[in-house]
C-alpha atoms as a PDB file:
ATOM      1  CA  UNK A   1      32.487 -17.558  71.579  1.00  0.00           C
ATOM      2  CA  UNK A   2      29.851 -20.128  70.944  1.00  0.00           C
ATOM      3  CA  UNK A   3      27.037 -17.385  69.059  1.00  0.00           C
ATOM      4  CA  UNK A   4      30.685 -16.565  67.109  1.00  0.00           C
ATOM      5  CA  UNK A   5      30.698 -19.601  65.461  1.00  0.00           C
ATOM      6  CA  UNK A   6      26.709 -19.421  65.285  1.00  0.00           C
ATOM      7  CA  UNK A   7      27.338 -16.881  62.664  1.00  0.00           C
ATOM      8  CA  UNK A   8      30.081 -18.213  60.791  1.00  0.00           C
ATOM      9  CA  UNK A   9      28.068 -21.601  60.524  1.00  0.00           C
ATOM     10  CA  UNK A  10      29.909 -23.868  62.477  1.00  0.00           C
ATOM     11  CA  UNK A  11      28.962 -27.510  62.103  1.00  0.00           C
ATOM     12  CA  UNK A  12      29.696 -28.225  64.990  1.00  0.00           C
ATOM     13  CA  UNK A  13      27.248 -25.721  66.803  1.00  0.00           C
ATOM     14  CA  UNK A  14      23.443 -26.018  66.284  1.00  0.00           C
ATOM     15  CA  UNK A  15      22.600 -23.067  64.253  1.00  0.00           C
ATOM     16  CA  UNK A  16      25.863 -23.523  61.851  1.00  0.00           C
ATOM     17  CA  UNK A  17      24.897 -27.112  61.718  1.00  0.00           C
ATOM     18  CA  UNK A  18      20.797 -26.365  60.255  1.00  0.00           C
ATOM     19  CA  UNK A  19      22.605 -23.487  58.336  1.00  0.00           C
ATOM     20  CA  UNK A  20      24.833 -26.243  56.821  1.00  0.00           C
ATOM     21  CA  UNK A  21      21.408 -29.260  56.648  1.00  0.00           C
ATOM     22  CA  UNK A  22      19.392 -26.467  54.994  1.00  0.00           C
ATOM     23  CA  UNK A  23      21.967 -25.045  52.351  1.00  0.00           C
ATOM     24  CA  UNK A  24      22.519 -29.200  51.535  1.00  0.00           C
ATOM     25  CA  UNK A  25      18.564 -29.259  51.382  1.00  0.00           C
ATOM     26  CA  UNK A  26      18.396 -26.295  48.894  1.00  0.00           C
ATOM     27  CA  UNK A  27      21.210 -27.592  46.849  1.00  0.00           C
ATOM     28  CA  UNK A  28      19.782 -30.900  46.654  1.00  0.00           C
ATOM     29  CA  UNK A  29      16.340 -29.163  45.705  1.00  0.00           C
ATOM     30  CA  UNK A  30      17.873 -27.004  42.868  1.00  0.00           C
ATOM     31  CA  UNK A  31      19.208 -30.266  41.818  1.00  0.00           C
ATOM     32  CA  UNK A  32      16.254 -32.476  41.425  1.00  0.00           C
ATOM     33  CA  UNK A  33      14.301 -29.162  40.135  1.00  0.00           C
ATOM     34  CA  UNK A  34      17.269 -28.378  37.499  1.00  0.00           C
ATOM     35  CA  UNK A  35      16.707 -32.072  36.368  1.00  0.00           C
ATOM     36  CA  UNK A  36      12.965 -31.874  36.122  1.00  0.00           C
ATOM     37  CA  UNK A  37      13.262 -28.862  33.916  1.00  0.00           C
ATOM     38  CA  UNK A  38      15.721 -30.502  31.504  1.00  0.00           C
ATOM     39  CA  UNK A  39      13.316 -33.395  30.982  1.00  0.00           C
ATOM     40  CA  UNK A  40      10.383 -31.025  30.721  1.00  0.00           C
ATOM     41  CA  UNK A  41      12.333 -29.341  27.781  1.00  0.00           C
ATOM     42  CA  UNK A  42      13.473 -32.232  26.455  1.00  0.00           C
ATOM     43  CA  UNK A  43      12.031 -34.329  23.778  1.00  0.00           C
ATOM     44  CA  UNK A  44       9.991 -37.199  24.301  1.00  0.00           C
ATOM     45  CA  UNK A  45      11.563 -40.521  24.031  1.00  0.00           C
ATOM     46  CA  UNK A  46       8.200 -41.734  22.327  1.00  0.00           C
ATOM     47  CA  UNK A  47       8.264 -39.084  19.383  1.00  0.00           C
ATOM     48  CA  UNK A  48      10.568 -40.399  16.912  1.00  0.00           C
ATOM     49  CA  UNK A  49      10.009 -43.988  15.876  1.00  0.00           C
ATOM     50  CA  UNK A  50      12.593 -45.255  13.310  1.00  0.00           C
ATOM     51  CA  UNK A  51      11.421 -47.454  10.432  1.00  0.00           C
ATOM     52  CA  UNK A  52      12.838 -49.477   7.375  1.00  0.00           C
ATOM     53  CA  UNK A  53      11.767 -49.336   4.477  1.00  0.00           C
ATOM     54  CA  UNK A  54      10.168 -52.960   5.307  1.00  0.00           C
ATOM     55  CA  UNK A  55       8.232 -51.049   7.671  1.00  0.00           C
ATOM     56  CA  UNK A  56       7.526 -47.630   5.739  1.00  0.00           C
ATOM     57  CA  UNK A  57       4.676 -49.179   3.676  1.00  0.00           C
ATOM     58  CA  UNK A  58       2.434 -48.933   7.025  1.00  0.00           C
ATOM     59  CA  UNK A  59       3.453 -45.685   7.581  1.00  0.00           C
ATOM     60  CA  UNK A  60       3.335 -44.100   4.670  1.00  0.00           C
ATOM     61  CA  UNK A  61      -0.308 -45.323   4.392  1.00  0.00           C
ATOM     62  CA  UNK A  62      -1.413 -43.550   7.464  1.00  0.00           C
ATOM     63  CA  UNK A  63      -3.600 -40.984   6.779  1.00  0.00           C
ATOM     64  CA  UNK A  64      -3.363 -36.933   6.539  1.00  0.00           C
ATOM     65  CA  UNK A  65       0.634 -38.590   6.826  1.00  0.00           C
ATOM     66  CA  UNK A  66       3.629 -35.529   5.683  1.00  0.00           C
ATOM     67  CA  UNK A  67       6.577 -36.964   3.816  1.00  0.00           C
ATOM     68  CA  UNK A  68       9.616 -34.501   4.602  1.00  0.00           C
ATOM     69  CA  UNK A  69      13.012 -34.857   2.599  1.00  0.00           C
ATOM     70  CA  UNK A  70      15.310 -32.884   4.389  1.00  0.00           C
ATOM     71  CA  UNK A  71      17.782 -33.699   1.760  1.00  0.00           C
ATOM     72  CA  UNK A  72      19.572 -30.248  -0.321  1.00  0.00           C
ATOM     73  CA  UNK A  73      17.042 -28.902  -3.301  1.00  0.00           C
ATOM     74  CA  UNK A  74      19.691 -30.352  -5.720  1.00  0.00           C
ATOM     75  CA  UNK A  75      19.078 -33.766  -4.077  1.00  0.00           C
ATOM     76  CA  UNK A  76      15.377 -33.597  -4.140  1.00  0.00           C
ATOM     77  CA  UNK A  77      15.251 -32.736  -7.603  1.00  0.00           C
ATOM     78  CA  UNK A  78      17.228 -35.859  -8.947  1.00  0.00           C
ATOM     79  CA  UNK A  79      14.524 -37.693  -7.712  1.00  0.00           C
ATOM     80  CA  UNK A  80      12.352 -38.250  -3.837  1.00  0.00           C
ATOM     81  CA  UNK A  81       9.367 -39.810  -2.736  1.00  0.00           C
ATOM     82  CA  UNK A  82       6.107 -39.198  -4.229  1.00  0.00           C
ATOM     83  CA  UNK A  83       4.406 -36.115  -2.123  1.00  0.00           C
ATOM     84  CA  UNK A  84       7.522 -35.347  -0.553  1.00  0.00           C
ATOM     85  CA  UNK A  85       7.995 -31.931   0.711  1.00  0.00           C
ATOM     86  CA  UNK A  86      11.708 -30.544   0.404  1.00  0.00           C
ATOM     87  CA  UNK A  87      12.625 -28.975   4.037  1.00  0.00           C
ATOM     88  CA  UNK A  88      16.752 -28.912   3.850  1.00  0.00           C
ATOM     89  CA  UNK A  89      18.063 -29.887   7.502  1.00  0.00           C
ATOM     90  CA  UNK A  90      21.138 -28.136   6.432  1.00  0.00           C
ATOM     91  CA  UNK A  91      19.226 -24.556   5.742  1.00  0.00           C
ATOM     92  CA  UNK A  92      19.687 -21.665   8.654  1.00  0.00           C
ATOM     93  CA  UNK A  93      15.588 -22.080   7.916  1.00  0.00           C
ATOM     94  CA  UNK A  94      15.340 -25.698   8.875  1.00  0.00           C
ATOM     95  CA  UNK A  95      13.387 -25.055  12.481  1.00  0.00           C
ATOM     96  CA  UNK A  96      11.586 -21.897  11.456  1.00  0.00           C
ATOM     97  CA  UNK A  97      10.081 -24.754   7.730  1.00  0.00           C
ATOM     98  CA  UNK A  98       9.512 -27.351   9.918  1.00  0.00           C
ATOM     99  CA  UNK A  99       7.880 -24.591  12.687  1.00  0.00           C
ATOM    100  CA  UNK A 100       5.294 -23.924  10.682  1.00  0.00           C
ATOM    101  CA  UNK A 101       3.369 -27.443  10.511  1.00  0.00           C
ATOM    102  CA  UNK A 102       1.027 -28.605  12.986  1.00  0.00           C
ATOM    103  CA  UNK A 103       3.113 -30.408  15.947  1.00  0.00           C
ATOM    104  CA  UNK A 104       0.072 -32.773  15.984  1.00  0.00           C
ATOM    105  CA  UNK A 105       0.670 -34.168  12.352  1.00  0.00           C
ATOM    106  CA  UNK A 106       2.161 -37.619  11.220  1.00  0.00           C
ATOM    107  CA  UNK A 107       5.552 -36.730   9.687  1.00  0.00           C
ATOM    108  CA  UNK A 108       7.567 -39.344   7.243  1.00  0.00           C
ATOM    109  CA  UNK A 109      11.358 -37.650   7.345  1.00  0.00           C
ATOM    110  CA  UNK A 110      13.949 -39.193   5.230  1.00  0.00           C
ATOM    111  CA  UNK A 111      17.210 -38.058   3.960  1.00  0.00           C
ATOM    112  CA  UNK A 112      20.049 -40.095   1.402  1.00  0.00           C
ATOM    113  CA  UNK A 113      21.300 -42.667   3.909  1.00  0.00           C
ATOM    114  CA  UNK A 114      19.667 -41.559   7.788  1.00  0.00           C
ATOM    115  CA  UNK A 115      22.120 -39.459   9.023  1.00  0.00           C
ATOM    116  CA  UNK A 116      20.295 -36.507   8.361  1.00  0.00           C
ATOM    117  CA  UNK A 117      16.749 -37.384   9.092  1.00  0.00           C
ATOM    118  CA  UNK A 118      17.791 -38.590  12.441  1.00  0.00           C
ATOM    119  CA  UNK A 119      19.645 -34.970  12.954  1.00  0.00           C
ATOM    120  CA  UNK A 120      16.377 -33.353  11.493  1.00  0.00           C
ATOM    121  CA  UNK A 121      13.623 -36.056  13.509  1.00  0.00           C
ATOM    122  CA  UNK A 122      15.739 -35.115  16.728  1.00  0.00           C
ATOM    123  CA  UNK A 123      15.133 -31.476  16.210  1.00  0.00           C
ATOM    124  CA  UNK A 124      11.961 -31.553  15.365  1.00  0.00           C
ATOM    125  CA  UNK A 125      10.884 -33.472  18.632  1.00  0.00           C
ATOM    126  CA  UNK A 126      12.639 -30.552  20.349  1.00  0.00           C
ATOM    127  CA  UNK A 127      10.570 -28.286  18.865  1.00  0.00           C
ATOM    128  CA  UNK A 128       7.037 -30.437  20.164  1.00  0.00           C
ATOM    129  CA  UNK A 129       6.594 -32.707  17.331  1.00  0.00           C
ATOM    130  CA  UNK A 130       4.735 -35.825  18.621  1.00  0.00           C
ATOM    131  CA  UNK A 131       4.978 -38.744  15.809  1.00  0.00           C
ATOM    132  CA  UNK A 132       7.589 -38.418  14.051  1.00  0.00           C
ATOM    133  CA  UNK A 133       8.689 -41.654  11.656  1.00  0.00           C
ATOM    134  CA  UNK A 134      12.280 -42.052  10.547  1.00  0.00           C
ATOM    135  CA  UNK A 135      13.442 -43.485   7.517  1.00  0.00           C
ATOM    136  CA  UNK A 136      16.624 -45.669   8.766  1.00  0.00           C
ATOM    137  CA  UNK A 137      19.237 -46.571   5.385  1.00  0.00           C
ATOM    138  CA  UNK A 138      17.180 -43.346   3.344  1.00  0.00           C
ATOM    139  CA  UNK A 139      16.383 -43.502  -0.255  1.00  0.00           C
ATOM    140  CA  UNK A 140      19.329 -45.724  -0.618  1.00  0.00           C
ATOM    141  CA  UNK A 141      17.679 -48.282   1.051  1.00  0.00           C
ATOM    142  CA  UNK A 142      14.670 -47.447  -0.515  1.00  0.00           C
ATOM    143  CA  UNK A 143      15.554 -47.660  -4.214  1.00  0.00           C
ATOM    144  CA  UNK A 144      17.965 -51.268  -3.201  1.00  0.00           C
ATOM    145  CA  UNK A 145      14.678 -52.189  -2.247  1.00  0.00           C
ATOM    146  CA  UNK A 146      12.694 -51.701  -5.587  1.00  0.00           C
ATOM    147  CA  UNK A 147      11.610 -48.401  -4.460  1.00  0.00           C
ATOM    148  CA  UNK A 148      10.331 -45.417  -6.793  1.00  0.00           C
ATOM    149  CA  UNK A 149      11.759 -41.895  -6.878  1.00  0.00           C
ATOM    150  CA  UNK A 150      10.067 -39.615  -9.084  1.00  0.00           C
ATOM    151  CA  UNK A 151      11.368 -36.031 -10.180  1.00  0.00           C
ATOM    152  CA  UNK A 152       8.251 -34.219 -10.588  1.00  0.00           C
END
C-alpha cells in the first residue's frame, strides 16, 4: 500500500512528498527564469529620458544628435524642427524606419503634444535604442515657447 501512494505522489509518504518539494522547486524556477527573461527583453528604464523644451536646448546641442518627428507627413510639412527627420509612429513602417538607424545614436523624438513620441520613444527602446530624449508638451510647447518651425 505504502509504494501505492509512492507512485501517485502522496505527501504524506517520502517519495510523493520530494515528488511534490521538487515539482514546487521547478515551478518556482520557471518562475524566477520566466521573470528574468521578460526583463532581459524588456526595455531599459534608463533609455528614454523625457525633456521640456526648457531642457531641449542641451540636447539638441549634443553632437552627431537625430531629431525624429514621428508626427503624419501632412504634419511635418506645415512646419517641424530644423533637421528633423519625418518617421510617422502611426505608419505599419514605423519599427522597420526607425530599425534602420544605429541603436547607439542620440535620438531627439517629438510629436504635436507628447502622446506620440512617448508611444514612438517606448518602442524604440524595445527595439535596443539606448538614449533616447523625449520631447514632453511637443511642438506646442515648443512654439508657446518662442520656438521656430520651419517648412523646408
Amino acid at each position: 500500500m505504502c509504494s501505492t501512494h509512492a507512485l501517485r505522489g502522496h505527501p504524506s509518504d517520502t517519495l510523493g512528498g520530494m515528488f511534490l518539494a521538487s515539482r514546487a522547486a521547478a515551478v518556482a524556477l520557471a518562475a524566477i527564469l520566466s521573470v528574468a527573461g521578460l526583463s532581459a527583453c524588456s526595455s531599459s528604464p534608463d533609455a528614454v529620458n523625457d525633456v521640456n523644451v526648457a531642457g531641449s536646448a542641451t540636447v539638441l546641442a549634443q553632437p552627431g544628435i537625430t531629431v525624429i518627428d514621428v508626427r503624419t507627413p501632412t504634419e511635418y510639412a506645415s512646419g517641424h524642427l530644423a533637421d528633423a527627420v519625418n518617421i510617422d509612429v502611426s505608419s505599419d513602417t514605423f519599427d522597420s524606419q526607425v530599425g534602420q538607424l544605429a541603436k547607439d545614436g542620440t535620438y531627439f523624438v517629438y510629436c504635436h503634444s507628447g502622446n506620440r513620441s512617448a508611444a514612438a520613444t517606448d518602442r524604440m527602446a524595445k527595439l535596443g535604442f539606448t538614449k533616447i530624449y523625449n520631447l514632453t508638451g511637443g511642438v506646442a510647447d515648443w512654439q508657446a515657447n518662442g520656438g521656430a518651425l520651419v517648412t523646408s
